[in-house]
C-alpha atoms as a PDB file:
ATOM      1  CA  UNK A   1       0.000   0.000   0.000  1.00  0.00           C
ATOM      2  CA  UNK A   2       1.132   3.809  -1.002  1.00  0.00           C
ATOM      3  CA  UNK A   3      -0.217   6.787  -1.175  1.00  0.00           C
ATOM      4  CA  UNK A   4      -1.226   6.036  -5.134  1.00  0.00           C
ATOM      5  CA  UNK A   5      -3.057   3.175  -4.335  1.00  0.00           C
ATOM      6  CA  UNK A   6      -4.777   4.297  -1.538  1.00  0.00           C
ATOM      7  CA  UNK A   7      -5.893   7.721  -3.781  1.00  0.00           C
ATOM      8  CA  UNK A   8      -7.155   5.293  -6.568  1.00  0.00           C
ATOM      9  CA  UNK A   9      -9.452   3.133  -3.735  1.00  0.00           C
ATOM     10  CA  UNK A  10     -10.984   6.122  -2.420  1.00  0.00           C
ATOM     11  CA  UNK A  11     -11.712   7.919  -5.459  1.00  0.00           C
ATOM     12  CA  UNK A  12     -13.654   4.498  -6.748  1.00  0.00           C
ATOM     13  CA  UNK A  13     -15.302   4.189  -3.311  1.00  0.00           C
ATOM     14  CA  UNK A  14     -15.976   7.782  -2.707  1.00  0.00           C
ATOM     15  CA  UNK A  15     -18.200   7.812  -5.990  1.00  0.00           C
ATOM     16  CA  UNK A  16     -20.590   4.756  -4.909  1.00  0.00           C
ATOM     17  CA  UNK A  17     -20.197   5.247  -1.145  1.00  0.00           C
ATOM     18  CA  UNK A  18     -21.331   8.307   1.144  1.00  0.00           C
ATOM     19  CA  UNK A  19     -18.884   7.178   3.787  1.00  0.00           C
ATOM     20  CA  UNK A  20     -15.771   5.411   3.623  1.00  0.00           C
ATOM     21  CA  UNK A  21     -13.373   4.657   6.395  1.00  0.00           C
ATOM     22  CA  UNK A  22      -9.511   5.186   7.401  1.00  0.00           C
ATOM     23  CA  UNK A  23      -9.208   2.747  10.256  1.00  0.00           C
ATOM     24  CA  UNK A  24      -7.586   3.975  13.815  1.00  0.00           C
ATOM     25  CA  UNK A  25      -8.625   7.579  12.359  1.00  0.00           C
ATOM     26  CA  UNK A  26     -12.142   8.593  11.260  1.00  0.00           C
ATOM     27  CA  UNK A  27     -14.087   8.569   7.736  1.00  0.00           C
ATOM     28  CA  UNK A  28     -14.358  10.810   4.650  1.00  0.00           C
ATOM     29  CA  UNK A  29     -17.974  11.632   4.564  1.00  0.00           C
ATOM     30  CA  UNK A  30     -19.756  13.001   1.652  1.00  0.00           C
ATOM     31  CA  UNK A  31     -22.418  15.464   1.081  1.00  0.00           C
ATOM     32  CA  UNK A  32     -24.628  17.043  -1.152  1.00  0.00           C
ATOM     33  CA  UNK A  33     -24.095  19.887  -1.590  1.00  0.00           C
ATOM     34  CA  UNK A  34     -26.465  22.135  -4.140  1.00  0.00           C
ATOM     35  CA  UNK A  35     -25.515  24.638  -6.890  1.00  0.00           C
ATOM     36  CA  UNK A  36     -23.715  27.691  -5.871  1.00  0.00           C
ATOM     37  CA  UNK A  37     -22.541  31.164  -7.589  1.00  0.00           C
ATOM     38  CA  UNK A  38     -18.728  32.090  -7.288  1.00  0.00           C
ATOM     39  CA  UNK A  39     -16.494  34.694  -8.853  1.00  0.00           C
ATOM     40  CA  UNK A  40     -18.545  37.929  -7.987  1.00  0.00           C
ATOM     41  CA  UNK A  41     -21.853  35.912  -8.520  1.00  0.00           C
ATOM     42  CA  UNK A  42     -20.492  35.713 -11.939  1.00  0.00           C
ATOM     43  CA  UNK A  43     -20.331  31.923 -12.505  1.00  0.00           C
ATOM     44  CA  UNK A  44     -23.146  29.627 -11.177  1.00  0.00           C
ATOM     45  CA  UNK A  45     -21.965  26.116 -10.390  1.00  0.00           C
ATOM     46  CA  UNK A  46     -23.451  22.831 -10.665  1.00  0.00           C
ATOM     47  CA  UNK A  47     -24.347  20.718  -7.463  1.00  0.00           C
ATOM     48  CA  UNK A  48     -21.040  19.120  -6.139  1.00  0.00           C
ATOM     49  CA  UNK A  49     -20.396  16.284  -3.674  1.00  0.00           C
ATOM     50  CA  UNK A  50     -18.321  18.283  -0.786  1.00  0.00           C
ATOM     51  CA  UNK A  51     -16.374  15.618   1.241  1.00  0.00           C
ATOM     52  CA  UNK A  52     -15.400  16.135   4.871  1.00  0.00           C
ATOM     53  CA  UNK A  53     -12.811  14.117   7.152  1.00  0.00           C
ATOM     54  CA  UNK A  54     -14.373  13.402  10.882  1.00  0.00           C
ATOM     55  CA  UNK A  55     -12.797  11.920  13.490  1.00  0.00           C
ATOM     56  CA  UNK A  56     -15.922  11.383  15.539  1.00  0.00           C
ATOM     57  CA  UNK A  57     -16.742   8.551  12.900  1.00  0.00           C
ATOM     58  CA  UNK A  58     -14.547   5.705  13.960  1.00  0.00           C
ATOM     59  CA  UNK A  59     -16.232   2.236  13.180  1.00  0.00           C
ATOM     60  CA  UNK A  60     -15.212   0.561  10.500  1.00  0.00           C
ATOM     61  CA  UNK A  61     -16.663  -0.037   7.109  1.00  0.00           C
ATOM     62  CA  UNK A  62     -14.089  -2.534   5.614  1.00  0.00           C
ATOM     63  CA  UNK A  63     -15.035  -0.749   2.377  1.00  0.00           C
ATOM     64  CA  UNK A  64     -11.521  -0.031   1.788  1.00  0.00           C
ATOM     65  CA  UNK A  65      -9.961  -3.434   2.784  1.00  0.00           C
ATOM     66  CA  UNK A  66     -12.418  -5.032   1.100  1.00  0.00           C
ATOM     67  CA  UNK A  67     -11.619  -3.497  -2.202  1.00  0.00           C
ATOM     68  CA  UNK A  68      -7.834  -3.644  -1.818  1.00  0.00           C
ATOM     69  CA  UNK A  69      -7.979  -7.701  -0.908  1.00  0.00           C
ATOM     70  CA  UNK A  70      -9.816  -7.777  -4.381  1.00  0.00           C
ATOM     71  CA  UNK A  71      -7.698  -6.081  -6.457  1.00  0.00           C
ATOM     72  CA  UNK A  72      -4.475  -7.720  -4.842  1.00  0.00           C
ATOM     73  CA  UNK A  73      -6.244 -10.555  -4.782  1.00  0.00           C
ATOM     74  CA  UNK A  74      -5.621 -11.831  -0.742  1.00  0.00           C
ATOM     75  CA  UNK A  75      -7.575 -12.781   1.850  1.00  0.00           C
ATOM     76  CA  UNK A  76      -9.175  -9.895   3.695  1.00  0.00           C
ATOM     77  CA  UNK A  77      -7.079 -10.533   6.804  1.00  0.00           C
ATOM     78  CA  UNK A  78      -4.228  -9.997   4.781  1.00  0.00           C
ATOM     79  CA  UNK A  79      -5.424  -6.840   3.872  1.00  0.00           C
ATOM     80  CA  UNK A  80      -6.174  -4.930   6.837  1.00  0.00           C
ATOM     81  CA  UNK A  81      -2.557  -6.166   8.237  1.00  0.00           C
ATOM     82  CA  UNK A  82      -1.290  -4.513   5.162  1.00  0.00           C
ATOM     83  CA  UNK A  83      -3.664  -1.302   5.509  1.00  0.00           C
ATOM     84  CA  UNK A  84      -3.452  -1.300   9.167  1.00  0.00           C
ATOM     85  CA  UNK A  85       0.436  -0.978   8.937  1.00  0.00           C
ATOM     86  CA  UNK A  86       0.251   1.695   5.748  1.00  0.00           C
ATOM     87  CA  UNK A  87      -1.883   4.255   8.027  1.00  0.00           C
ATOM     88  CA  UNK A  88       0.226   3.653  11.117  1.00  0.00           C
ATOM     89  CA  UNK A  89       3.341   5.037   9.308  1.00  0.00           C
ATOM     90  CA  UNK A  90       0.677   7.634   7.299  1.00  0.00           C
ATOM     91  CA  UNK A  91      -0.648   9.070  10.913  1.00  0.00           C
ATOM     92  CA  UNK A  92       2.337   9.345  12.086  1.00  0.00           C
ATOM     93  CA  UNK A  93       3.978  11.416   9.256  1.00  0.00           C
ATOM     94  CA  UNK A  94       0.727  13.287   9.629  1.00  0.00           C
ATOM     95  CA  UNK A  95       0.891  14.016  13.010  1.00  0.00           C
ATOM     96  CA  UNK A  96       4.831  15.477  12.417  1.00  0.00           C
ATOM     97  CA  UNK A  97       4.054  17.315   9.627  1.00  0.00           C
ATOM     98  CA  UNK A  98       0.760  18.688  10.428  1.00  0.00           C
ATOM     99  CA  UNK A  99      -0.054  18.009   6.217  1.00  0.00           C
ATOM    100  CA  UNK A 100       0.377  15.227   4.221  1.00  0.00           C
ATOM    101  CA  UNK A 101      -1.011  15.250   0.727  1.00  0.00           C
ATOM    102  CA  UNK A 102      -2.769  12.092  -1.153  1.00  0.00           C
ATOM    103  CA  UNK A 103      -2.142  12.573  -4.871  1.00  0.00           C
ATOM    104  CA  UNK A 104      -4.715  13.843  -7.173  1.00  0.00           C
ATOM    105  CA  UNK A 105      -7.488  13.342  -3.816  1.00  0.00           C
ATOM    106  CA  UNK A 106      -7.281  15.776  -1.612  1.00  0.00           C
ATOM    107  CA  UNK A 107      -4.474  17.237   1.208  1.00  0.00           C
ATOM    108  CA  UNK A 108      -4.813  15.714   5.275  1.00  0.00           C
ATOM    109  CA  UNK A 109      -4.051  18.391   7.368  1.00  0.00           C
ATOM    110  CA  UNK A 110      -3.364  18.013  11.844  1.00  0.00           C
ATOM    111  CA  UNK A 111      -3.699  20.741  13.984  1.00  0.00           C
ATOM    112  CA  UNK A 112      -1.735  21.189  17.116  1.00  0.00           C
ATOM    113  CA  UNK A 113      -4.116  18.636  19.480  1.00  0.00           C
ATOM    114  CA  UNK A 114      -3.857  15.833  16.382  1.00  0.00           C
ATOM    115  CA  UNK A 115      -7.070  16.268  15.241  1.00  0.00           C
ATOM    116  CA  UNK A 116      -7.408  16.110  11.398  1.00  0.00           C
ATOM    117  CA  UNK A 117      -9.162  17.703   8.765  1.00  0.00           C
ATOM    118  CA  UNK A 118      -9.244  17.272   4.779  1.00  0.00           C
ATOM    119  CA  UNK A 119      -9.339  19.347   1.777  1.00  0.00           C
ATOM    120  CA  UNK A 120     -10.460  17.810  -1.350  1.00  0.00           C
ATOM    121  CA  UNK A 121      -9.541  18.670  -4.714  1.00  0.00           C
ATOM    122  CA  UNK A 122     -11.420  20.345  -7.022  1.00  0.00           C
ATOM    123  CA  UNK A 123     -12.207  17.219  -9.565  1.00  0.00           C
ATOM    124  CA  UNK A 124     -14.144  15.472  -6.334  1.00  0.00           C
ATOM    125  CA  UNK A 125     -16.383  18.008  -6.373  1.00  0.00           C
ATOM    126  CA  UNK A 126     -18.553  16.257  -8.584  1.00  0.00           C
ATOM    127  CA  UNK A 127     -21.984  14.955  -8.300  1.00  0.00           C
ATOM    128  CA  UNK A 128     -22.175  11.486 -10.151  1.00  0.00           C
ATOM    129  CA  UNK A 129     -26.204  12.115 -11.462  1.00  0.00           C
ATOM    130  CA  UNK A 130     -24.991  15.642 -12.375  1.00  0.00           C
ATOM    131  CA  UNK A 131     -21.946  14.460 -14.835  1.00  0.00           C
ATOM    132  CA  UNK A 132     -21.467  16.705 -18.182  1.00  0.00           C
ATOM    133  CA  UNK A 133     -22.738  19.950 -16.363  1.00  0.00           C
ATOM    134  CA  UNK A 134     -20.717  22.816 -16.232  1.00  0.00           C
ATOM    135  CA  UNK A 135     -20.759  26.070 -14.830  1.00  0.00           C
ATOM    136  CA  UNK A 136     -22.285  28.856 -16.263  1.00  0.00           C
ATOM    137  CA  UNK A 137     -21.060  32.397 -16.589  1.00  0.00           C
ATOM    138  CA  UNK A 138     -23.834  35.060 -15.946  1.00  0.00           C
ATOM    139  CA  UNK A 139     -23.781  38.283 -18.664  1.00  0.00           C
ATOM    140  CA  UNK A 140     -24.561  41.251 -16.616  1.00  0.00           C
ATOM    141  CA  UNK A 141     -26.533  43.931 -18.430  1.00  0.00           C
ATOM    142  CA  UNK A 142     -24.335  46.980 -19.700  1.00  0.00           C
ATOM    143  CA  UNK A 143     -27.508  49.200 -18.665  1.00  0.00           C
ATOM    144  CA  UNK A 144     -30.264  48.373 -16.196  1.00  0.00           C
ATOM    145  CA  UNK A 145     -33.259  46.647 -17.412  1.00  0.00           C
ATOM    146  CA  UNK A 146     -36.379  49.021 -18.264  1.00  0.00           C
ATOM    147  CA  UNK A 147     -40.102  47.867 -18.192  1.00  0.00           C
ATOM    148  CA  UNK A 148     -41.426  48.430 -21.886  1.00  0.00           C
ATOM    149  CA  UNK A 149     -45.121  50.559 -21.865  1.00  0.00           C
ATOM    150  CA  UNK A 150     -47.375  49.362 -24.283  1.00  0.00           C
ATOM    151  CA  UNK A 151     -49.430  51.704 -25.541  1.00  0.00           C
ATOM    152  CA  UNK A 152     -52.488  49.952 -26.767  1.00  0.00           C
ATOM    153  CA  UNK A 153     -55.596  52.042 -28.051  1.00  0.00           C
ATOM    154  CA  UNK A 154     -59.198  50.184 -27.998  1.00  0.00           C
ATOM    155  CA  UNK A 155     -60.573  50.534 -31.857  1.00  0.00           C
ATOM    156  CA  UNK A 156     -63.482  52.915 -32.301  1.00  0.00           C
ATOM    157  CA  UNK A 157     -64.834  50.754 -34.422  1.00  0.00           C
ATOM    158  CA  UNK A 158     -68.156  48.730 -33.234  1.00  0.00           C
ATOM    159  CA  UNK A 159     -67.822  45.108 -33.490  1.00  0.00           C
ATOM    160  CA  UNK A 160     -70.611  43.523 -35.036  1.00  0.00           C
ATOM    161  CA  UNK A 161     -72.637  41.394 -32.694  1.00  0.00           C
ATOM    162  CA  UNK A 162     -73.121  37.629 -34.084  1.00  0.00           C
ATOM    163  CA  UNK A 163     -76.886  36.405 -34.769  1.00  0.00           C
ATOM    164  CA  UNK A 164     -76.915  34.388 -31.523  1.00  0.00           C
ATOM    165  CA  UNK A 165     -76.032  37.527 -29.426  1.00  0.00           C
ATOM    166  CA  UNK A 166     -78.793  39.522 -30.711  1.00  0.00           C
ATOM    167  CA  UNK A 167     -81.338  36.847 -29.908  1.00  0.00           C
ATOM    168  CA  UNK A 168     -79.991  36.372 -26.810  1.00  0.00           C
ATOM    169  CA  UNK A 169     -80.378  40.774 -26.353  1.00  0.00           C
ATOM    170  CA  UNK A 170     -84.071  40.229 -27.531  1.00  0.00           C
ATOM    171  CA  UNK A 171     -84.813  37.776 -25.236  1.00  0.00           C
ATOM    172  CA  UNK A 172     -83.672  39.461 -22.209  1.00  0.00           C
ATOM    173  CA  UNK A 173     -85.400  42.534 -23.622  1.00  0.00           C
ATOM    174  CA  UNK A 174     -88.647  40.748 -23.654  1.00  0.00           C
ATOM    175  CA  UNK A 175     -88.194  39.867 -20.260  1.00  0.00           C
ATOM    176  CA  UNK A 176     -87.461  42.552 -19.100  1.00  0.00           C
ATOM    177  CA  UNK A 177     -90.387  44.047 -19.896  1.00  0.00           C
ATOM    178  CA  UNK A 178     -92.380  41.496 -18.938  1.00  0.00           C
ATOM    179  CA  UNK A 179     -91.180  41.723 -15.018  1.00  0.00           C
ATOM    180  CA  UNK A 180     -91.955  45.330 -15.347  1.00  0.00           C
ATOM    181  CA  UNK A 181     -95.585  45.080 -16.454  1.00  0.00           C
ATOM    182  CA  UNK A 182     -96.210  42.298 -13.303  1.00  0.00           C
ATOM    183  CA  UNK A 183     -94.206  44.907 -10.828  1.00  0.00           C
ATOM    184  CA  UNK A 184     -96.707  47.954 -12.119  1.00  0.00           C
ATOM    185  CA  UNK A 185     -99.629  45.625 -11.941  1.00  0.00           C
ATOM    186  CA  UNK A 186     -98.738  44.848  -8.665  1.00  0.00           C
ATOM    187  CA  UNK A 187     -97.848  48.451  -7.087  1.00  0.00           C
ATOM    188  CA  UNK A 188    -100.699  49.971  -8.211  1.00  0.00           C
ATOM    189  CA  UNK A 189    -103.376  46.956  -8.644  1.00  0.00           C
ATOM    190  CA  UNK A 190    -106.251  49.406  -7.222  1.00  0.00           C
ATOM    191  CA  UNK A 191    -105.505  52.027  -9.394  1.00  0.00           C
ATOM    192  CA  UNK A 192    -106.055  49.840 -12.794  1.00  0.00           C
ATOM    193  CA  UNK A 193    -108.559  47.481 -11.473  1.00  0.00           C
ATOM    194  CA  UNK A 194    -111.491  49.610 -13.460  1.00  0.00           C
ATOM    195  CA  UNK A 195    -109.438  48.613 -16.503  1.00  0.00           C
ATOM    196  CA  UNK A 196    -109.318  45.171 -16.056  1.00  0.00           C
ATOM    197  CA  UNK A 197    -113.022  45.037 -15.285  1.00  0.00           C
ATOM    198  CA  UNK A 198    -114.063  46.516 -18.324  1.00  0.00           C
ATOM    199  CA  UNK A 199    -111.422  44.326 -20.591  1.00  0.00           C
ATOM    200  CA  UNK A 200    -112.585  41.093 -18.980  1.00  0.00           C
ATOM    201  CA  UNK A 201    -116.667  41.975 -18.196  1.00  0.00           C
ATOM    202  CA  UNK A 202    -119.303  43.280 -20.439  1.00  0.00           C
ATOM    203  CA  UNK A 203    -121.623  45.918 -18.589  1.00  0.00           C
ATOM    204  CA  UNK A 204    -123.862  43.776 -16.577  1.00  0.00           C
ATOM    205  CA  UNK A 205    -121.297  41.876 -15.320  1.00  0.00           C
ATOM    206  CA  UNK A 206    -120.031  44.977 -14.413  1.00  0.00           C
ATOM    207  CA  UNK A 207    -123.414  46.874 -12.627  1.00  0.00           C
ATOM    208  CA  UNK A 208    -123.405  43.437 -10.476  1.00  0.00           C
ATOM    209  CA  UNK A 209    -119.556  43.812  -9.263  1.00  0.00           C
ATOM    210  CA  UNK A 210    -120.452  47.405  -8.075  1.00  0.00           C
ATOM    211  CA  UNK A 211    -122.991  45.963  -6.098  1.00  0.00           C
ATOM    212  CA  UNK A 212    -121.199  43.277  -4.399  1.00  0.00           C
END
């Protein structure tokens, strides 16, 4: 195990797994992360995987001694011997240098109490169901935008009504009309009652309602 081969396992693991595990020191963890605007809020960039190094995640996965056994083709006990003893010598570097980079992955860094962080490179922040998007520059305006004022005059012309909107005109018309006659009739029913008696009774019909 070298510093190679352990960049090439957790680039293939960090792009199927959202945790993967150094054993004796933590996990890279990643996250979604969603589109962002950079440069100025000139450039809007796609959403990105952001991976994180914690400490506080110590169990193991195996992901990465799993893998390793398989492409060296040994038994997995084997492997984590082999892995085991690679990250002792790696921590301790680490820990005496305070920054140890892992080749085309990202850079470990230890502050003064030993506790570790990570930087990734740029090329990890990818999303995998976001491949072939790239980021997009944003053209500002050489003026500022103005709201266009349409001036829009209603045609003096009268539009002519269609045959089934003039019946419909004479029909209300009609009732109309109607509703007015029954509201006079009934307002002022004493006041044309003579009328109605001499439409609907000849005299003597009449000379016999007077004396009722």
């Amino acid at each position: 195990m070298d510093l190679n081969t352990l960049s090439r396992l957790l680039k293939e693991l960090i792009l199927t797994h959202d945790r993967v595990s150094l054993p004796g020191m933590g996990s890279f963890m990643a996250e979604l992360a969603p589109s962002f605007f950079s440069d100025r809020a000139l450039v809007i960039h796609p959403p990105f995987r952001r991976l994180l190094f914690r400490t506080s995640e110590a169990w193991n996965d195996e992901l990465l001694e799993n893998l390793y056994a398989q492409e060296m083709k040994i038994d997995l006990l084997d492997a984590k011997g082999r892995i085991q003893s690679f990250l002792n010598s790696f921590k301790n570097e680490l820990n005496s240098k305070k920054i140890l980079i892992i080749p085309d992955f990202g850079t470990m860094k230890a502050t003064d109490q030993n506790d570790y962080f990570f930087v990734a490179e740029k090329e990890l922040f990818i999303y995998p169901d976001a491949y072939g998007l790239k980021p997009i520059n944003v053209k500002i305006l050489a003026k500022p935008g103005q709201i266009e004022e349409l001036n829009y005059k209603v045609p003096k012309e009268k539009v002519p009504l269609s045959k089934t909107a003039k019946q419909s005109i004479a029909v209300f018309a009609v009732l109309f009309t109607v509703i007015a006659i029954i509201v006079l009739m009934v307002i002022f029913k004493n006041e044309i009652r003579p009328v109605w008696e001499w439409l609907l009774y000849n005299r003597e019909e009449r000379e016999l309602l007077k004396q009722l």
